[in-house]
C-alpha atoms as a PDB file:
ATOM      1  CA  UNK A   1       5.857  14.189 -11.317  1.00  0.00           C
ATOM      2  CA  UNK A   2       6.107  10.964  -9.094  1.00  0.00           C
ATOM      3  CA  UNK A   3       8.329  12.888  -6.846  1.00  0.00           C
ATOM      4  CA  UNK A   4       5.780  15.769  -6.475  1.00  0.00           C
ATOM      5  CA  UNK A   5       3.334  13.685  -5.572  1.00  0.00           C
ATOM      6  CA  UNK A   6       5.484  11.788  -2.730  1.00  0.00           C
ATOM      7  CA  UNK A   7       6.161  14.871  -1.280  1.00  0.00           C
ATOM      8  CA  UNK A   8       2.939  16.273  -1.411  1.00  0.00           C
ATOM      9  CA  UNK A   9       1.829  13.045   0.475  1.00  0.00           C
ATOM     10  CA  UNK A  10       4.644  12.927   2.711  1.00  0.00           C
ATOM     11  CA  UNK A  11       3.633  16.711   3.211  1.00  0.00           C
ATOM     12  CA  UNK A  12       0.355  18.420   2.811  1.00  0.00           C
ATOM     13  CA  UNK A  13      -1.351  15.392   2.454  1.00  0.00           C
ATOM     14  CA  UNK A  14      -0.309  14.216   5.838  1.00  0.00           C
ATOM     15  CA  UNK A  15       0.532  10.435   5.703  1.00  0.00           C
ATOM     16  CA  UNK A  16       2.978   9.632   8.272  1.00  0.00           C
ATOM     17  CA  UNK A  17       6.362   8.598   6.291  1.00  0.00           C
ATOM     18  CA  UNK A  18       8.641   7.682   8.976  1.00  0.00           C
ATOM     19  CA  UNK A  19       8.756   4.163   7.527  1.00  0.00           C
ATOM     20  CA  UNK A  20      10.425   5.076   4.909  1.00  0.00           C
ATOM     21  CA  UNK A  21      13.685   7.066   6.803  1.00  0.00           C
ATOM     22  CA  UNK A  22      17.111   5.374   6.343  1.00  0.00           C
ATOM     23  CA  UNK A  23      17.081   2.748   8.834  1.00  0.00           C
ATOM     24  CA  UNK A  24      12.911   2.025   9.098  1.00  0.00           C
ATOM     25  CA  UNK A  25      11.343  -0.931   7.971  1.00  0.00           C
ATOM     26  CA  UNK A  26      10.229   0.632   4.359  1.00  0.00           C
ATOM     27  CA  UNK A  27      13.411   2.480   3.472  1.00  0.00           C
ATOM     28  CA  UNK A  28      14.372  -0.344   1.053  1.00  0.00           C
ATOM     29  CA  UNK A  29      13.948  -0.501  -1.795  1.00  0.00           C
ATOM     30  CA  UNK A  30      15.604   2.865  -1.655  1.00  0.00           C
ATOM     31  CA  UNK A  31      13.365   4.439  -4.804  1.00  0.00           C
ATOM     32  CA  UNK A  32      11.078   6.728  -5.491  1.00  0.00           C
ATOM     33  CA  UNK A  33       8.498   4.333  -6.865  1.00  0.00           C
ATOM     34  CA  UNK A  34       8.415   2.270  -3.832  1.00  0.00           C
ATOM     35  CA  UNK A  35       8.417   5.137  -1.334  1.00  0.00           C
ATOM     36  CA  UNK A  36       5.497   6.653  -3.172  1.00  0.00           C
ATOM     37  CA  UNK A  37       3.830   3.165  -3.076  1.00  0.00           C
ATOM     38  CA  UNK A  38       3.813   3.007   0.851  1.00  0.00           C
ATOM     39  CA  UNK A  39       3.126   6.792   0.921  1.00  0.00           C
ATOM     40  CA  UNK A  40       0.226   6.346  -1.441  1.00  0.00           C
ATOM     41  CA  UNK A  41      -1.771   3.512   0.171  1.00  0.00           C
ATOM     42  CA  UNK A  42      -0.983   5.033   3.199  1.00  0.00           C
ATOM     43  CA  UNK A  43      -3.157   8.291   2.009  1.00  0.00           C
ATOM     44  CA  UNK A  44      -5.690   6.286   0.427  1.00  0.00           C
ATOM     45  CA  UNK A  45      -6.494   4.614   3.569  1.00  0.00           C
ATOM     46  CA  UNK A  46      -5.900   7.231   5.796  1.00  0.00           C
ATOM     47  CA  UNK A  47      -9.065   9.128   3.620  1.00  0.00           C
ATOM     48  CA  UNK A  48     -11.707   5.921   4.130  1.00  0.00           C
ATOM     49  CA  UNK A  49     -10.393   4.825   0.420  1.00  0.00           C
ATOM     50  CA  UNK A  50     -12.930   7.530  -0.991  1.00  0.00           C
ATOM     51  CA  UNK A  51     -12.795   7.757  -4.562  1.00  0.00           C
ATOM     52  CA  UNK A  52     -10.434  10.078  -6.742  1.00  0.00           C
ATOM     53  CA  UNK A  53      -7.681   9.624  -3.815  1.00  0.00           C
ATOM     54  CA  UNK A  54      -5.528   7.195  -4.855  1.00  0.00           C
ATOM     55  CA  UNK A  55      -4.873   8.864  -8.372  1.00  0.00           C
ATOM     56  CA  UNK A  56      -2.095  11.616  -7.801  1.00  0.00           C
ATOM     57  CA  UNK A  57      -2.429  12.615 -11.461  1.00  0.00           C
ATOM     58  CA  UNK A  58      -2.364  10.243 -12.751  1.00  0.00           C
ATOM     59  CA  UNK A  59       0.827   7.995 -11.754  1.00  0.00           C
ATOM     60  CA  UNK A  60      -1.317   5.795  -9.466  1.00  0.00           C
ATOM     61  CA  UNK A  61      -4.149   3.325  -9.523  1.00  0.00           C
ATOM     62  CA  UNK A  62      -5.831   0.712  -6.815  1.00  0.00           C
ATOM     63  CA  UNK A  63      -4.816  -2.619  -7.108  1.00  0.00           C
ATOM     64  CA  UNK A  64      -5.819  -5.471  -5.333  1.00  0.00           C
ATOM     65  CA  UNK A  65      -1.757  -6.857  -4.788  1.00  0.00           C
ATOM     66  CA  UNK A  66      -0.369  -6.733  -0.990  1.00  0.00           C
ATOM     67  CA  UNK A  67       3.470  -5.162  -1.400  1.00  0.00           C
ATOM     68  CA  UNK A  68       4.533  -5.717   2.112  1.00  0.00           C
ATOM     69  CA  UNK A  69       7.769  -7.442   2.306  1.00  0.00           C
ATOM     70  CA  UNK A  70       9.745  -8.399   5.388  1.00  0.00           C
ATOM     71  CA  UNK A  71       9.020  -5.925   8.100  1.00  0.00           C
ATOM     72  CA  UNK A  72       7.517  -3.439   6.203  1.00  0.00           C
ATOM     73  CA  UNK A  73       3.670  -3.883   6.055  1.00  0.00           C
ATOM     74  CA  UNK A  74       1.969  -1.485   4.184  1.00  0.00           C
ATOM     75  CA  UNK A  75      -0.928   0.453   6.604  1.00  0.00           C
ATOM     76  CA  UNK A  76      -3.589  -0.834   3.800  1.00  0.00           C
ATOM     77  CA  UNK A  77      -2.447  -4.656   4.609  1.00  0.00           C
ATOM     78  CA  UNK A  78      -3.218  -4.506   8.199  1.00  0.00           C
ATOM     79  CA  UNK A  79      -6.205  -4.155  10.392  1.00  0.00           C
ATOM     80  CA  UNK A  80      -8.337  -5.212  13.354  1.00  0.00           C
ATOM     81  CA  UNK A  81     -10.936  -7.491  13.648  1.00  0.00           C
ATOM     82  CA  UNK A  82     -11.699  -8.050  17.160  1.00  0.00           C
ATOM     83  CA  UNK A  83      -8.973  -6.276  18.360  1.00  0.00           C
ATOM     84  CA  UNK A  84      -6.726  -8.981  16.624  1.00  0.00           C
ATOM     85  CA  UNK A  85      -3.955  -7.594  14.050  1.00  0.00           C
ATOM     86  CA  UNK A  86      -4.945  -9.283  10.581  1.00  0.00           C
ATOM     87  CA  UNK A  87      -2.921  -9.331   7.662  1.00  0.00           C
ATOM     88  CA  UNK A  88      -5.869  -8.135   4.793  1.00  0.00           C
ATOM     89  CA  UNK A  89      -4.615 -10.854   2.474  1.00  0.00           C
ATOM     90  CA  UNK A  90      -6.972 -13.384   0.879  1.00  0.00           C
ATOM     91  CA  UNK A  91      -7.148 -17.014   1.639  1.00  0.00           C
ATOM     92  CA  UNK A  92      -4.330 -19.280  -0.154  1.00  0.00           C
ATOM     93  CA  UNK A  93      -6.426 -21.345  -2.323  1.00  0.00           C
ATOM     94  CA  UNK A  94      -5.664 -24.568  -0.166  1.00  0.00           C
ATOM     95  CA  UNK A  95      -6.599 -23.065   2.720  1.00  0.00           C
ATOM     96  CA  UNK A  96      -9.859 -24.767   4.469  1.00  0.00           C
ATOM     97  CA  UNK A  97     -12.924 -24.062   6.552  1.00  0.00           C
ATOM     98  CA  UNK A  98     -10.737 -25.618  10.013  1.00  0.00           C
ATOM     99  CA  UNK A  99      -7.913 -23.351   9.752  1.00  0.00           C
ATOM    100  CA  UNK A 100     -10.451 -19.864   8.919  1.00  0.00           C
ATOM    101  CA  UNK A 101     -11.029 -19.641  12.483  1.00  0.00           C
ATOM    102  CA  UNK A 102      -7.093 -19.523  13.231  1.00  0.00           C
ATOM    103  CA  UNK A 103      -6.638 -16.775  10.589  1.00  0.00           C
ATOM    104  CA  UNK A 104      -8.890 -13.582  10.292  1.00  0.00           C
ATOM    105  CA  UNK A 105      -9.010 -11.956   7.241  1.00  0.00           C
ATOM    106  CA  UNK A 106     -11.270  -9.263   5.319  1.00  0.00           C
ATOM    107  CA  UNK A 107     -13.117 -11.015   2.620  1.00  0.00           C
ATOM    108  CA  UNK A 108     -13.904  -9.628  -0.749  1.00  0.00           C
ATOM    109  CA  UNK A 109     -12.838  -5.704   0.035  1.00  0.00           C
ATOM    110  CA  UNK A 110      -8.922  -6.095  -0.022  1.00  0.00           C
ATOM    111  CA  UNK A 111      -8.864  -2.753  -2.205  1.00  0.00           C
ATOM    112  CA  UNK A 112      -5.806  -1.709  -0.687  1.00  0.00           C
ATOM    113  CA  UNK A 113      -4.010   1.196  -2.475  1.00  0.00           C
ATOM    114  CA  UNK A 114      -0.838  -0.575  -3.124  1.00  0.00           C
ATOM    115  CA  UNK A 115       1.379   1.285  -6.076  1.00  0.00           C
ATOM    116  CA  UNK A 116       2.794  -1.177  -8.064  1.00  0.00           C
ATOM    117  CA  UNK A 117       3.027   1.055 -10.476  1.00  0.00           C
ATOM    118  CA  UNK A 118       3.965  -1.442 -13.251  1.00  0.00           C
ATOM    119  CA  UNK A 119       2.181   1.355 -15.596  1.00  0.00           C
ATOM    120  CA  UNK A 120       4.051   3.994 -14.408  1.00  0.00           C
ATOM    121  CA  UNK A 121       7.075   1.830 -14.596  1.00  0.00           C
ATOM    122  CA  UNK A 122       7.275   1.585 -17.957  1.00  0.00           C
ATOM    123  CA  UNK A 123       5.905   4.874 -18.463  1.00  0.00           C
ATOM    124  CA  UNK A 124       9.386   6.045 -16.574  1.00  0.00           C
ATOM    125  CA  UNK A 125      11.398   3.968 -18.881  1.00  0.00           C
ATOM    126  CA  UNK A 126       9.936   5.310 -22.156  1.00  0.00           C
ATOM    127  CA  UNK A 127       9.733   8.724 -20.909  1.00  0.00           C
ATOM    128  CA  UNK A 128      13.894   8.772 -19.608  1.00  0.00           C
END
């Protein structure tokens, strides 16, 4: 079922997946839950985060957690912001007023469709 819905994202559903080809940024972890969790996001955010688009049946759900890691950054965890790339991550809590102008972030809204699937996870595990 997870693998349908990768390839129908990969597929009819248009999201760009070259990231996660052998050799790209996102190809590791080589798995099916954490190509489905770029392809996913990517999806979501690639139709305005509307509503109903980031369930896939069922084996996904929003979640406010960045999964980038090394040089793959998810399309949800970037943006602009005066043409300015910003990573869409919240302030670290000892982060102050002086050093807000250095960093640019989106405040309150990081609703980023990023599978973690811990759910589905364990779902997998009781299901093989």
């Amino acid at each position: 079922m997870l693998q349908a819905a990768l390839d129908w994202a990969c597929g009819p559903g248009k999201v760009n997946c070259s990231a996660l080809l052998q050799g790209e940024p996102c190809y590791d972890p080589d798995n099916v839950i954490a190509h489905a969790t770029y392809a996913f996001d990517a999806y979501y955010h690639q139709m305005g985060k509307a509503t109903g688009t980031c369930d896939f049946n069922g084996v996904a759900t929003v979640t406010t957690t960045n999964p980038s890691h090394g040089s793959c950054i998810f399309p949800g965890s970037v943006g602009k912001l005066n043409g300015t790339l910003a990573n869409i991550t919240a302030p670290s809590m000892n982060s102050t007023a002086s050093d807000s102008h250095s960093q640019k972030y989106y405040r309150g809204s990081y609703t980023s469709l990023v599978m973690l699937f811990r759910v589905l996870s364990w779902s997998l595990v009781f299901f093989l």
